[in-house]
PDB file of N, CA and C in Angstrom:
ATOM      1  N   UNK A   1       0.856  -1.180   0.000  1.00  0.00           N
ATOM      2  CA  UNK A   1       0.000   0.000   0.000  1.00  0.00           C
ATOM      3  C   UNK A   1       0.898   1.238   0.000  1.00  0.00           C
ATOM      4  N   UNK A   2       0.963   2.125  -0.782  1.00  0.00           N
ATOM      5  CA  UNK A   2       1.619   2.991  -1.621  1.00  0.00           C
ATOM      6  C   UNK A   2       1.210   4.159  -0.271  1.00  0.00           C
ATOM      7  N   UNK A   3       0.064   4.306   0.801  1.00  0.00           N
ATOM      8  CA  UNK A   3      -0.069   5.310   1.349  1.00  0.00           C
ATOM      9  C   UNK A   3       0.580   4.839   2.635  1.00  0.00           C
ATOM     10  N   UNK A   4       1.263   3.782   2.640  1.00  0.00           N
ATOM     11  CA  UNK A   4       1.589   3.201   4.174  1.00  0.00           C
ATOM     12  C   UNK A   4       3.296   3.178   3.980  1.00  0.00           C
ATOM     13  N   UNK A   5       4.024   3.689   4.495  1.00  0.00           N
ATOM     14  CA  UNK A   5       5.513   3.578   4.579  1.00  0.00           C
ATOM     15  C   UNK A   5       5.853   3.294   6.005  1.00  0.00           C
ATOM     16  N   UNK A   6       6.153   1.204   6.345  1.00  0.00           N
ATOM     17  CA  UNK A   6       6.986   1.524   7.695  1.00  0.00           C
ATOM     18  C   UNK A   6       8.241   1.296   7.658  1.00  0.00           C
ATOM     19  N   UNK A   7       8.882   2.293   8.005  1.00  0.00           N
ATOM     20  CA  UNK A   7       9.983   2.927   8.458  1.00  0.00           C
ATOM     21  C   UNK A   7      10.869   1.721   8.994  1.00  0.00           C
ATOM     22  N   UNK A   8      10.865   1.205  10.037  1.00  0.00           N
ATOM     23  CA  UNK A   8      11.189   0.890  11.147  1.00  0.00           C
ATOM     24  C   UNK A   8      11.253   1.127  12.695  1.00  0.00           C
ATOM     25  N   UNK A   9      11.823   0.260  13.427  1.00  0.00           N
ATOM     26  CA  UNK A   9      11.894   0.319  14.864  1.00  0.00           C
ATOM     27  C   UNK A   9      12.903   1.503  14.688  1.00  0.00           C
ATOM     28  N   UNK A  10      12.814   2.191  15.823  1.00  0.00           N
ATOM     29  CA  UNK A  10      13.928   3.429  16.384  1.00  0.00           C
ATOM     30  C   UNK A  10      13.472   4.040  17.924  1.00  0.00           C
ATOM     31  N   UNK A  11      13.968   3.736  18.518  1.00  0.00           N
ATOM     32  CA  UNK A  11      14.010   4.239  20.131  1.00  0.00           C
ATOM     33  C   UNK A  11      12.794   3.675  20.443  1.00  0.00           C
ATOM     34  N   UNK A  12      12.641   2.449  20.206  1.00  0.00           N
ATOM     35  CA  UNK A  12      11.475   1.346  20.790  1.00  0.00           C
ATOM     36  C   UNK A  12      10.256   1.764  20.652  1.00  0.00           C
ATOM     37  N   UNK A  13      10.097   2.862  19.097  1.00  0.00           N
ATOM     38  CA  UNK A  13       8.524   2.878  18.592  1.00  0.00           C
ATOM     39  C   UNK A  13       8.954   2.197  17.003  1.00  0.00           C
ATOM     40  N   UNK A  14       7.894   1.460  16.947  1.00  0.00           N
ATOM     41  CA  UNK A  14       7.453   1.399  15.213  1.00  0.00           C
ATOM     42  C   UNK A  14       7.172   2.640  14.533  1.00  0.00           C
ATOM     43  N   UNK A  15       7.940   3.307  13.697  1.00  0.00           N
ATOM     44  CA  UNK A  15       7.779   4.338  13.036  1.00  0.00           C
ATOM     45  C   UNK A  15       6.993   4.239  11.778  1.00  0.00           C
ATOM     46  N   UNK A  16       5.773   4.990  11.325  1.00  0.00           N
ATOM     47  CA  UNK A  16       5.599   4.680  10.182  1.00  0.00           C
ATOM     48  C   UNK A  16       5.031   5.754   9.463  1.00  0.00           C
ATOM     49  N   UNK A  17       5.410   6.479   8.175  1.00  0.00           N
ATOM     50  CA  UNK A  17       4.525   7.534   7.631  1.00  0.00           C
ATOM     51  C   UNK A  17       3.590   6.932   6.559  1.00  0.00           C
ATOM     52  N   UNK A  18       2.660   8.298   7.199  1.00  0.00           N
ATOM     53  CA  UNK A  18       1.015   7.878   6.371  1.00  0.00           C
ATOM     54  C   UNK A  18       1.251   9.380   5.096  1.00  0.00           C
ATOM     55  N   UNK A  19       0.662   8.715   4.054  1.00  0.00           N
ATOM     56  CA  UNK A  19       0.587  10.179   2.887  1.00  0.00           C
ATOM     57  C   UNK A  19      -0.609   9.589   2.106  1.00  0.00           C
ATOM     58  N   UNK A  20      -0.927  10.823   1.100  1.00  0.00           N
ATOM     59  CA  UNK A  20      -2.290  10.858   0.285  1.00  0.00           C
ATOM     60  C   UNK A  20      -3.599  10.614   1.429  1.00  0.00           C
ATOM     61  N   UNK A  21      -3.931   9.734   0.664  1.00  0.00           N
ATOM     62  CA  UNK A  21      -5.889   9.311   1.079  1.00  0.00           C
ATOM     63  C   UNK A  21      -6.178   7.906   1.764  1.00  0.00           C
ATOM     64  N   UNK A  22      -6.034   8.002   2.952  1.00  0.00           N
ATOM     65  CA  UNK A  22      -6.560   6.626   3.847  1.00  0.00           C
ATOM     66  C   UNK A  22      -8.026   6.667   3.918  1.00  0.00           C
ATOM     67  N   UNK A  23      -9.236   5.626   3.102  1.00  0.00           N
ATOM     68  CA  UNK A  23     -10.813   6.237   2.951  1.00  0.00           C
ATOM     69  C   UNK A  23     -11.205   4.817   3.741  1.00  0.00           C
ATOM     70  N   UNK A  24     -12.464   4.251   3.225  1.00  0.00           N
ATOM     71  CA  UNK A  24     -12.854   3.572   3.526  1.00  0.00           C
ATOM     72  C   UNK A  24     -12.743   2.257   3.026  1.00  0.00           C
ATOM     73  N   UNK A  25     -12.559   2.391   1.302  1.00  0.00           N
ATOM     74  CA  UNK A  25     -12.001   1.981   0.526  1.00  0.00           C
ATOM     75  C   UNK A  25     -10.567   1.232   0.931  1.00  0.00           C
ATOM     76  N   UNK A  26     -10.133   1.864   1.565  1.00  0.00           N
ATOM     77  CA  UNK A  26      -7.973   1.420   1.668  1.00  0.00           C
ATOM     78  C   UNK A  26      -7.918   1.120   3.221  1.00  0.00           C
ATOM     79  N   UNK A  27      -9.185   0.942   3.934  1.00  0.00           N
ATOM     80  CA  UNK A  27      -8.875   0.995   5.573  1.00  0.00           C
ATOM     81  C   UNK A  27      -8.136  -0.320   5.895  1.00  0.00           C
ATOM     82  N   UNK A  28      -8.699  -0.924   5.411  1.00  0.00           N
ATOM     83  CA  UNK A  28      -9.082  -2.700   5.633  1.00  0.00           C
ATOM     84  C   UNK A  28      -7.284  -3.232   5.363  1.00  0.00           C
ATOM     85  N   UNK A  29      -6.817  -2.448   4.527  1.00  0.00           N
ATOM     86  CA  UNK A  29      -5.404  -2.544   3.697  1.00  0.00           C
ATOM     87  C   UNK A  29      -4.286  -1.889   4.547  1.00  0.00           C
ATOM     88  N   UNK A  30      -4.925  -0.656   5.299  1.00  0.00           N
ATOM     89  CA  UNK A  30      -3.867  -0.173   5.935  1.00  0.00           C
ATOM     90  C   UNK A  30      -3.746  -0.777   7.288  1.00  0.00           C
ATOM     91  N   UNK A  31      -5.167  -0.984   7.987  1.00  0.00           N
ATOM     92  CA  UNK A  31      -4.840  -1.909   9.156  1.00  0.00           C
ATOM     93  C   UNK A  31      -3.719  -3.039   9.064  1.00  0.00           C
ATOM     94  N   UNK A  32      -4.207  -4.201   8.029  1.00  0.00           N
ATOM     95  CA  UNK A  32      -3.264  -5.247   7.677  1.00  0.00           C
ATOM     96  C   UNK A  32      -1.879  -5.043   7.497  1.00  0.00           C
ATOM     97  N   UNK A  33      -1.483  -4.017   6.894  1.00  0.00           N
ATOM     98  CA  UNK A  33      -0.115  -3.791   6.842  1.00  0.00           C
ATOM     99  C   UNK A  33       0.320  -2.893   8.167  1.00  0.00           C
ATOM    100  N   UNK A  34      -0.399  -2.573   8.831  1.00  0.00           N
ATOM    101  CA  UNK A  34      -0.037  -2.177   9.843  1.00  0.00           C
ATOM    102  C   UNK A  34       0.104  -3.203  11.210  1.00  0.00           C
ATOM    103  N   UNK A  35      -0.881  -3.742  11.280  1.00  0.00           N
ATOM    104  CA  UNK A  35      -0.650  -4.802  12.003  1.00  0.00           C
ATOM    105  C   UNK A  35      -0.216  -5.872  11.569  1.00  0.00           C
ATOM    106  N   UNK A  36       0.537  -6.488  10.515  1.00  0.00           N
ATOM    107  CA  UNK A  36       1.423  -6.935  10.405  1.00  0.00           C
ATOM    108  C   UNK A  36       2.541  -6.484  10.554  1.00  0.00           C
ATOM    109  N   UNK A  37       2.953  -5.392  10.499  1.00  0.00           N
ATOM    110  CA  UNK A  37       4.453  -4.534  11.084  1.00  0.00           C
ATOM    111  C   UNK A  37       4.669  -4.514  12.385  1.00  0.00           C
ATOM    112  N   UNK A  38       3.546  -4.416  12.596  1.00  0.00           N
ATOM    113  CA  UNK A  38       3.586  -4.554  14.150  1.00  0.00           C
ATOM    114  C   UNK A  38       3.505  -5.897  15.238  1.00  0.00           C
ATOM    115  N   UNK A  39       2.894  -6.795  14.364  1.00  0.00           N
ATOM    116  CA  UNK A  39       3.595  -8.393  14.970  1.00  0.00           C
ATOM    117  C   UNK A  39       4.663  -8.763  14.707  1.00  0.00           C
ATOM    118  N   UNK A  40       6.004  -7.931  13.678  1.00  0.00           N
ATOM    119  CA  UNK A  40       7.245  -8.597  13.668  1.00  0.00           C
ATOM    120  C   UNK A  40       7.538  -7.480  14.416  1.00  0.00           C
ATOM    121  N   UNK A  41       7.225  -6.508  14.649  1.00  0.00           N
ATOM    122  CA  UNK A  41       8.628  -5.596  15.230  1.00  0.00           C
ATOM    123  C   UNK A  41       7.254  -5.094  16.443  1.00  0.00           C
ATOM    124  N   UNK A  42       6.813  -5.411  17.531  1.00  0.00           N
ATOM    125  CA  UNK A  42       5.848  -4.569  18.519  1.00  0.00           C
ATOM    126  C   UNK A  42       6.888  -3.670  19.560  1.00  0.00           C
ATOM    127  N   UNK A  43       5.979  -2.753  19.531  1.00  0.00           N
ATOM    128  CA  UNK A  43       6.590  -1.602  20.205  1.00  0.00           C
ATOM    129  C   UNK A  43       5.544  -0.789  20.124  1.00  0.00           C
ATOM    130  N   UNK A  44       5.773   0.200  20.517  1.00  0.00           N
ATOM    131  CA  UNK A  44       4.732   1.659  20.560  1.00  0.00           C
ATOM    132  C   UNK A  44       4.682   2.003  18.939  1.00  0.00           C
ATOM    133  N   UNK A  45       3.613   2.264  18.364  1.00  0.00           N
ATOM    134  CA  UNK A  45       3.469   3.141  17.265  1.00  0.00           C
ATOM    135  C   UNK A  45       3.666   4.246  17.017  1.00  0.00           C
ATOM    136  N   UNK A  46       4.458   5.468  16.401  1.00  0.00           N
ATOM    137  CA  UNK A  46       4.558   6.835  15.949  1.00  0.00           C
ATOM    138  C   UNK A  46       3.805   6.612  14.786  1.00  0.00           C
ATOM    139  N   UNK A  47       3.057   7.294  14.387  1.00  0.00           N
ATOM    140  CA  UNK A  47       2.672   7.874  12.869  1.00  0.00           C
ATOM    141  C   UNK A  47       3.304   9.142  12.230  1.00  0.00           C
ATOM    142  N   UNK A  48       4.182   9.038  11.012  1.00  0.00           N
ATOM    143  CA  UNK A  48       4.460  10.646  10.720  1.00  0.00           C
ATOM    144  C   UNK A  48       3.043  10.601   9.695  1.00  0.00           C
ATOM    145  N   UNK A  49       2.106  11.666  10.329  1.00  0.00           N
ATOM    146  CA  UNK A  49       1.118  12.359   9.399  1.00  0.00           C
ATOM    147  C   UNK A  49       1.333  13.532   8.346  1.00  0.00           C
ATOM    148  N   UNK A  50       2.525  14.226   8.300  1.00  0.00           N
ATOM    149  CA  UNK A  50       2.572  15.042   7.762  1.00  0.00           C
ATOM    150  C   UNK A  50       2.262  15.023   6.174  1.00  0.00           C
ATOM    151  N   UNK A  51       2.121  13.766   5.818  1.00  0.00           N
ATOM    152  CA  UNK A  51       2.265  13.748   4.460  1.00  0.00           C
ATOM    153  C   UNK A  51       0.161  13.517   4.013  1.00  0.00           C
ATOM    154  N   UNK A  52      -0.012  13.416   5.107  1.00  0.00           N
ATOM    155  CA  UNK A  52      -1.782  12.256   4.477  1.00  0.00           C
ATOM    156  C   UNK A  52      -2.800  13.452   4.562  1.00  0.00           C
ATOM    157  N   UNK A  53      -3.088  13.248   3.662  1.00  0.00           N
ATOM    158  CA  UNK A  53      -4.208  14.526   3.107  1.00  0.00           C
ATOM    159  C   UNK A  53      -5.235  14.150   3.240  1.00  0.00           C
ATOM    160  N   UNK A  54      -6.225  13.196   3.093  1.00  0.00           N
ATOM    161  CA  UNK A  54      -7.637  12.718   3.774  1.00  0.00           C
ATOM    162  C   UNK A  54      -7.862  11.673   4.466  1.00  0.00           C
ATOM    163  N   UNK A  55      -8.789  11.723   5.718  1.00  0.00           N
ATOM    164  CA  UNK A  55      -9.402  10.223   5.831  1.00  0.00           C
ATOM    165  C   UNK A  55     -10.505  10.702   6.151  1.00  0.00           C
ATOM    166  N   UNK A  56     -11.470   9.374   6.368  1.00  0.00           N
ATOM    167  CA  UNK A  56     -12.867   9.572   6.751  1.00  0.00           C
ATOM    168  C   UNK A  56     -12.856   8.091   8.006  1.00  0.00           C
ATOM    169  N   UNK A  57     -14.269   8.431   8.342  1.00  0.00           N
ATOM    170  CA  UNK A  57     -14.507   7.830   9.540  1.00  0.00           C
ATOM    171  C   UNK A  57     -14.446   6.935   9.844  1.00  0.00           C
ATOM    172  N   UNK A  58     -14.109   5.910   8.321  1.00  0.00           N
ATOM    173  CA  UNK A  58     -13.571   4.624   8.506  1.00  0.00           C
ATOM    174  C   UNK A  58     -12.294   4.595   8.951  1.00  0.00           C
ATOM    175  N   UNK A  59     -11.547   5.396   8.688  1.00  0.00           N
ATOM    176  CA  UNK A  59     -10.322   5.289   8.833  1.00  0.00           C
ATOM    177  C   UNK A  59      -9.945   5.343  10.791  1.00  0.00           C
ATOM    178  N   UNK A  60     -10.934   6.197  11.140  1.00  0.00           N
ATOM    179  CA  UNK A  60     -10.717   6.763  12.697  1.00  0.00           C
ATOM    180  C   UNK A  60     -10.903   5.686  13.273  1.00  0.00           C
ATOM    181  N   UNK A  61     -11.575   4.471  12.470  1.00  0.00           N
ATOM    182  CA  UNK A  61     -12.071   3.531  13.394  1.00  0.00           C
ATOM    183  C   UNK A  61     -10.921   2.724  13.227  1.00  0.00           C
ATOM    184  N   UNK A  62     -10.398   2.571  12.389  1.00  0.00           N
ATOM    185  CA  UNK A  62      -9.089   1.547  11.675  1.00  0.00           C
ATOM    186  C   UNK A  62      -7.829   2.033  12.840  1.00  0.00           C
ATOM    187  N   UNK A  63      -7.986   3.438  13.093  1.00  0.00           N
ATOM    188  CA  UNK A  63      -6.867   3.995  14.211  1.00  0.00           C
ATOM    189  C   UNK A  63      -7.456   3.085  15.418  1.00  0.00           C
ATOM    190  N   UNK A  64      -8.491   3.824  16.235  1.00  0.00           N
ATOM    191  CA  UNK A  64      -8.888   3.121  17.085  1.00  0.00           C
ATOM    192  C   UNK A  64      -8.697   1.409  17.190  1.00  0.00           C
ATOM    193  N   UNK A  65      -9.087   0.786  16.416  1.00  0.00           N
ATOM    194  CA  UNK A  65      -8.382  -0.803  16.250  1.00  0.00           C
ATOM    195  C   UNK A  65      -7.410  -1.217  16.375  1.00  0.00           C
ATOM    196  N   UNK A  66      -6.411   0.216  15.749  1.00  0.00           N
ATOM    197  CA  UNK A  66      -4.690  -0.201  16.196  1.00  0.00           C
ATOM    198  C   UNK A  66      -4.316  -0.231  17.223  1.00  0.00           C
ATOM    199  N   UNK A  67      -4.906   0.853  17.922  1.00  0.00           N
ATOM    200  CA  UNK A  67      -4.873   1.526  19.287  1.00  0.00           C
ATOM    201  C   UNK A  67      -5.111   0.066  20.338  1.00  0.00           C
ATOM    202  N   UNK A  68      -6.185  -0.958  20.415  1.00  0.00           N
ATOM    203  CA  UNK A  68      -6.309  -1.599  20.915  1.00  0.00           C
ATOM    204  C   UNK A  68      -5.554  -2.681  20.519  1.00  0.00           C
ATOM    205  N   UNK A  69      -4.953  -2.732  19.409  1.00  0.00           N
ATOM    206  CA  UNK A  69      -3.944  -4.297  19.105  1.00  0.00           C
ATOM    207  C   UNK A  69      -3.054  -3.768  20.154  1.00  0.00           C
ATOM    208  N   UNK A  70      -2.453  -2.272  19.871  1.00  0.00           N
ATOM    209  CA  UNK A  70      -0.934  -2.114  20.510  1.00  0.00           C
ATOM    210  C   UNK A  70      -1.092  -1.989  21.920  1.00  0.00           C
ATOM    211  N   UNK A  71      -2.374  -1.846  22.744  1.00  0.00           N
ATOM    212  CA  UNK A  71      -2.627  -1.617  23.900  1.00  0.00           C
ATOM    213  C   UNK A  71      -2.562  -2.691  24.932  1.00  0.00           C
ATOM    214  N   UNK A  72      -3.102  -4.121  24.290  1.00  0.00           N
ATOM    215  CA  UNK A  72      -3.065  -5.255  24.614  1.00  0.00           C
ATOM    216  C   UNK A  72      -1.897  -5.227  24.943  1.00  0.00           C
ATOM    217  N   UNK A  73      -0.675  -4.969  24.675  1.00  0.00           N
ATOM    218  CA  UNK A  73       0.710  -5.272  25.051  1.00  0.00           C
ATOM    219  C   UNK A  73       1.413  -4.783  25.903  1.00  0.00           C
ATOM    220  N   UNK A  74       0.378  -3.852  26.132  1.00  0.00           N
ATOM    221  CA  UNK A  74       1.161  -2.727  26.844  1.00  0.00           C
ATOM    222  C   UNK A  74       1.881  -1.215  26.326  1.00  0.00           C
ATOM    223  N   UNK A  75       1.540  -1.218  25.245  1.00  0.00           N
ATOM    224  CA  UNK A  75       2.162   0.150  24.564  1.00  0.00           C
ATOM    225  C   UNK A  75       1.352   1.178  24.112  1.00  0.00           C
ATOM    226  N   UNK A  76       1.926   1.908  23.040  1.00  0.00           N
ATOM    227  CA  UNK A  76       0.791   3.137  22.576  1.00  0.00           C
ATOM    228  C   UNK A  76       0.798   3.272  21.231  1.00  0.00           C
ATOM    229  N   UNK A  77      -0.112   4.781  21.064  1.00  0.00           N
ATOM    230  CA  UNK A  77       0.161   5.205  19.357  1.00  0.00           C
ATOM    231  C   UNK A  77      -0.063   6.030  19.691  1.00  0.00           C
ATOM    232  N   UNK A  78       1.155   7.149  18.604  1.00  0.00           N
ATOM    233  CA  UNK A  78       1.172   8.523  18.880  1.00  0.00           C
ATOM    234  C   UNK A  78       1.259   8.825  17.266  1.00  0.00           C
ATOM    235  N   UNK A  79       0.280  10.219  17.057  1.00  0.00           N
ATOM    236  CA  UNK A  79       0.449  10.691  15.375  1.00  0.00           C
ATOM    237  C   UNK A  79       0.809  12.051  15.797  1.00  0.00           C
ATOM    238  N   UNK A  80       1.681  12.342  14.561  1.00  0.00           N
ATOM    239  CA  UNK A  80       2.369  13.619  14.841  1.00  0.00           C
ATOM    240  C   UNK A  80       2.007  14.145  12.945  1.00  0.00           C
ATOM    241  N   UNK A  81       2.359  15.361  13.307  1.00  0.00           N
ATOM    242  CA  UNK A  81       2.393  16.388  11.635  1.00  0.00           C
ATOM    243  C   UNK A  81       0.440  15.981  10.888  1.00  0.00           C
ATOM    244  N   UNK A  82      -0.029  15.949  11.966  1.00  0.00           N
ATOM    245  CA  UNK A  82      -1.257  15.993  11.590  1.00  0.00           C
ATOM    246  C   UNK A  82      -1.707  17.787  10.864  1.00  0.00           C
ATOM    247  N   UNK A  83      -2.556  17.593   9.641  1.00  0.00           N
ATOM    248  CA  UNK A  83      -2.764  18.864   9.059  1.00  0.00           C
ATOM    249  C   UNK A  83      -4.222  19.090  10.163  1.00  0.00           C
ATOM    250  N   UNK A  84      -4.656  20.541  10.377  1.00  0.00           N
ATOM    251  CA  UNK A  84      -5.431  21.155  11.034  1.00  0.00           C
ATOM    252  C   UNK A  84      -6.690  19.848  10.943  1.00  0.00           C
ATOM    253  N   UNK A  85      -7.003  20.144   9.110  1.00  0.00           N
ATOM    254  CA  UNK A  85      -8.668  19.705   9.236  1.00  0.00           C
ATOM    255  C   UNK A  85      -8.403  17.884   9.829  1.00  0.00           C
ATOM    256  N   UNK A  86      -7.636  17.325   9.323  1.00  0.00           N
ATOM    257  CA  UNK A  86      -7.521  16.329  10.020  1.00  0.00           C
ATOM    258  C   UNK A  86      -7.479  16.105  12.065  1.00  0.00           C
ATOM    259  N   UNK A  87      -6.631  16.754  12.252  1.00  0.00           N
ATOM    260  CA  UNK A  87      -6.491  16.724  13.994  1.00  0.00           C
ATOM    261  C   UNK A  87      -7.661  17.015  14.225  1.00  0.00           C
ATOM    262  N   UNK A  88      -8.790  18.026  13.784  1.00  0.00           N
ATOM    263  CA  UNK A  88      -9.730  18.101  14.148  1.00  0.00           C
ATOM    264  C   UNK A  88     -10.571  17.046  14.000  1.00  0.00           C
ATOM    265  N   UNK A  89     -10.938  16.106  13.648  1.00  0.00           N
ATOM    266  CA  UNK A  89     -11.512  15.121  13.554  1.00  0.00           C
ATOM    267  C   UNK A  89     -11.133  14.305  14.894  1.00  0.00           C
ATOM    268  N   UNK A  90      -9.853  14.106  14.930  1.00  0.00           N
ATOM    269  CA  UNK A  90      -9.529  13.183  16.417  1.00  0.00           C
ATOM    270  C   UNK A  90     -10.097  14.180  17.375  1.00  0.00           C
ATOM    271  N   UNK A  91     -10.303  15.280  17.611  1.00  0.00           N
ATOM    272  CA  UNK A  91     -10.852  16.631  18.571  1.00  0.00           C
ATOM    273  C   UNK A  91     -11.928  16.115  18.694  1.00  0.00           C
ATOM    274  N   UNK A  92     -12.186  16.331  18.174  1.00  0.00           N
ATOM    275  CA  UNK A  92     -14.111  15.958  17.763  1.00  0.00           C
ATOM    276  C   UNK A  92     -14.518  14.946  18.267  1.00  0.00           C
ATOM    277  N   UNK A  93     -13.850  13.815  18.107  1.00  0.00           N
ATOM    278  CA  UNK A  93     -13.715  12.579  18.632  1.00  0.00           C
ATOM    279  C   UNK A  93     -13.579  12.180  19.877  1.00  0.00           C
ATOM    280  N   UNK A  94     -12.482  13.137  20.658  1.00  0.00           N
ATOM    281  CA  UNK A  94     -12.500  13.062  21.654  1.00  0.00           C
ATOM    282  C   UNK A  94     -11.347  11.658  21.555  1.00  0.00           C
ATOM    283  N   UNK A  95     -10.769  11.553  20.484  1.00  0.00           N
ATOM    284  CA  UNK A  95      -9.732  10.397  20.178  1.00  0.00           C
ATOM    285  C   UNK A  95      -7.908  11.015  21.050  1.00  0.00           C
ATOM    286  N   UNK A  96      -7.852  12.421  20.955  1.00  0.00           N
ATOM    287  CA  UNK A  96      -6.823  12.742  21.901  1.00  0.00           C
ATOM    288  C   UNK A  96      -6.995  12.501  23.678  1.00  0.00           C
ATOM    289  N   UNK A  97      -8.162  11.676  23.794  1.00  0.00           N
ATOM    290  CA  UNK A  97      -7.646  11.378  25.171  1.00  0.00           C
ATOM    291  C   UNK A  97      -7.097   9.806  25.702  1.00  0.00           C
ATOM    292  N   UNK A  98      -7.501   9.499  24.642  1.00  0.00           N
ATOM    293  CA  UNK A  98      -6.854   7.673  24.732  1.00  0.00           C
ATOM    294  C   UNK A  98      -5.561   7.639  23.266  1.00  0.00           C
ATOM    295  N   UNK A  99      -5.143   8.659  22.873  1.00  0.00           N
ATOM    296  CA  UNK A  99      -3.708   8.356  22.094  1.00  0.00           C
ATOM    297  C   UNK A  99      -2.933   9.931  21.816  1.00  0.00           C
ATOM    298  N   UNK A 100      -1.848   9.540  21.398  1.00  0.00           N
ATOM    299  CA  UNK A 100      -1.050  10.916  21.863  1.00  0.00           C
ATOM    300  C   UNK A 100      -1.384  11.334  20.638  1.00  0.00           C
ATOM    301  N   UNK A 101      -1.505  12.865  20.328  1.00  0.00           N
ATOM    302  CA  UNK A 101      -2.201  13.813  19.243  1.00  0.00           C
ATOM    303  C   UNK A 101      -0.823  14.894  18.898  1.00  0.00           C
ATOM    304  N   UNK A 102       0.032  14.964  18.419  1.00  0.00           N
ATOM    305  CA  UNK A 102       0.851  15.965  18.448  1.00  0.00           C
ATOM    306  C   UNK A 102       0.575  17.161  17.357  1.00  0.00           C
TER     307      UNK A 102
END
């Protein structure tokens, strides 16, 4: 998936940048490759957002899902370089109080 780049492990988070359009359409695709990155290498999740220009509400839920794979273990997920109209959606959500929002 061309909108999913993981990075790698670095200071005991899974790093991974998100770009373009995560919809409803590509959710199902980005979970899987996400949680498969994250059963070979588990650790805390970073997201670099700076690059991802839409999602919709499927997608918030696809976060939330990650949120609970990586939680089970004991760890977290944190998204950073979120654009305005996006962060506002996790606001709204009320999703910055169960994952880090930078």
């Amino acid at each position: 998936m061309k909108e999913v780049n993981v990075i790698g492990l670095a200071d005991g988070r899974l790093e991974i940048a998100l770009t373009g359009e995560i919809d409803s359409g590509s959710a199902d695709e980005f979970y899987a490759v996400v949680s498969d990155a994250y059963r070979h290498t588990p650790g805390d999740i970073a997201f670099d957002c700076t690059g991802l220009e839409f999602i919709d509400s499927t997608t918030l839920g696809t976060f939330v899902k990650i949120l609970k794979l990586v939680k089970t273990d004991g760890h977290s997920l944190r998204l950073t370089g979120l654009q305005p109209r996006i962060k506002k959606l996790f606001l709204i959500c009320s999703l910055d109080t169960i994952m880090g929002i930078d």
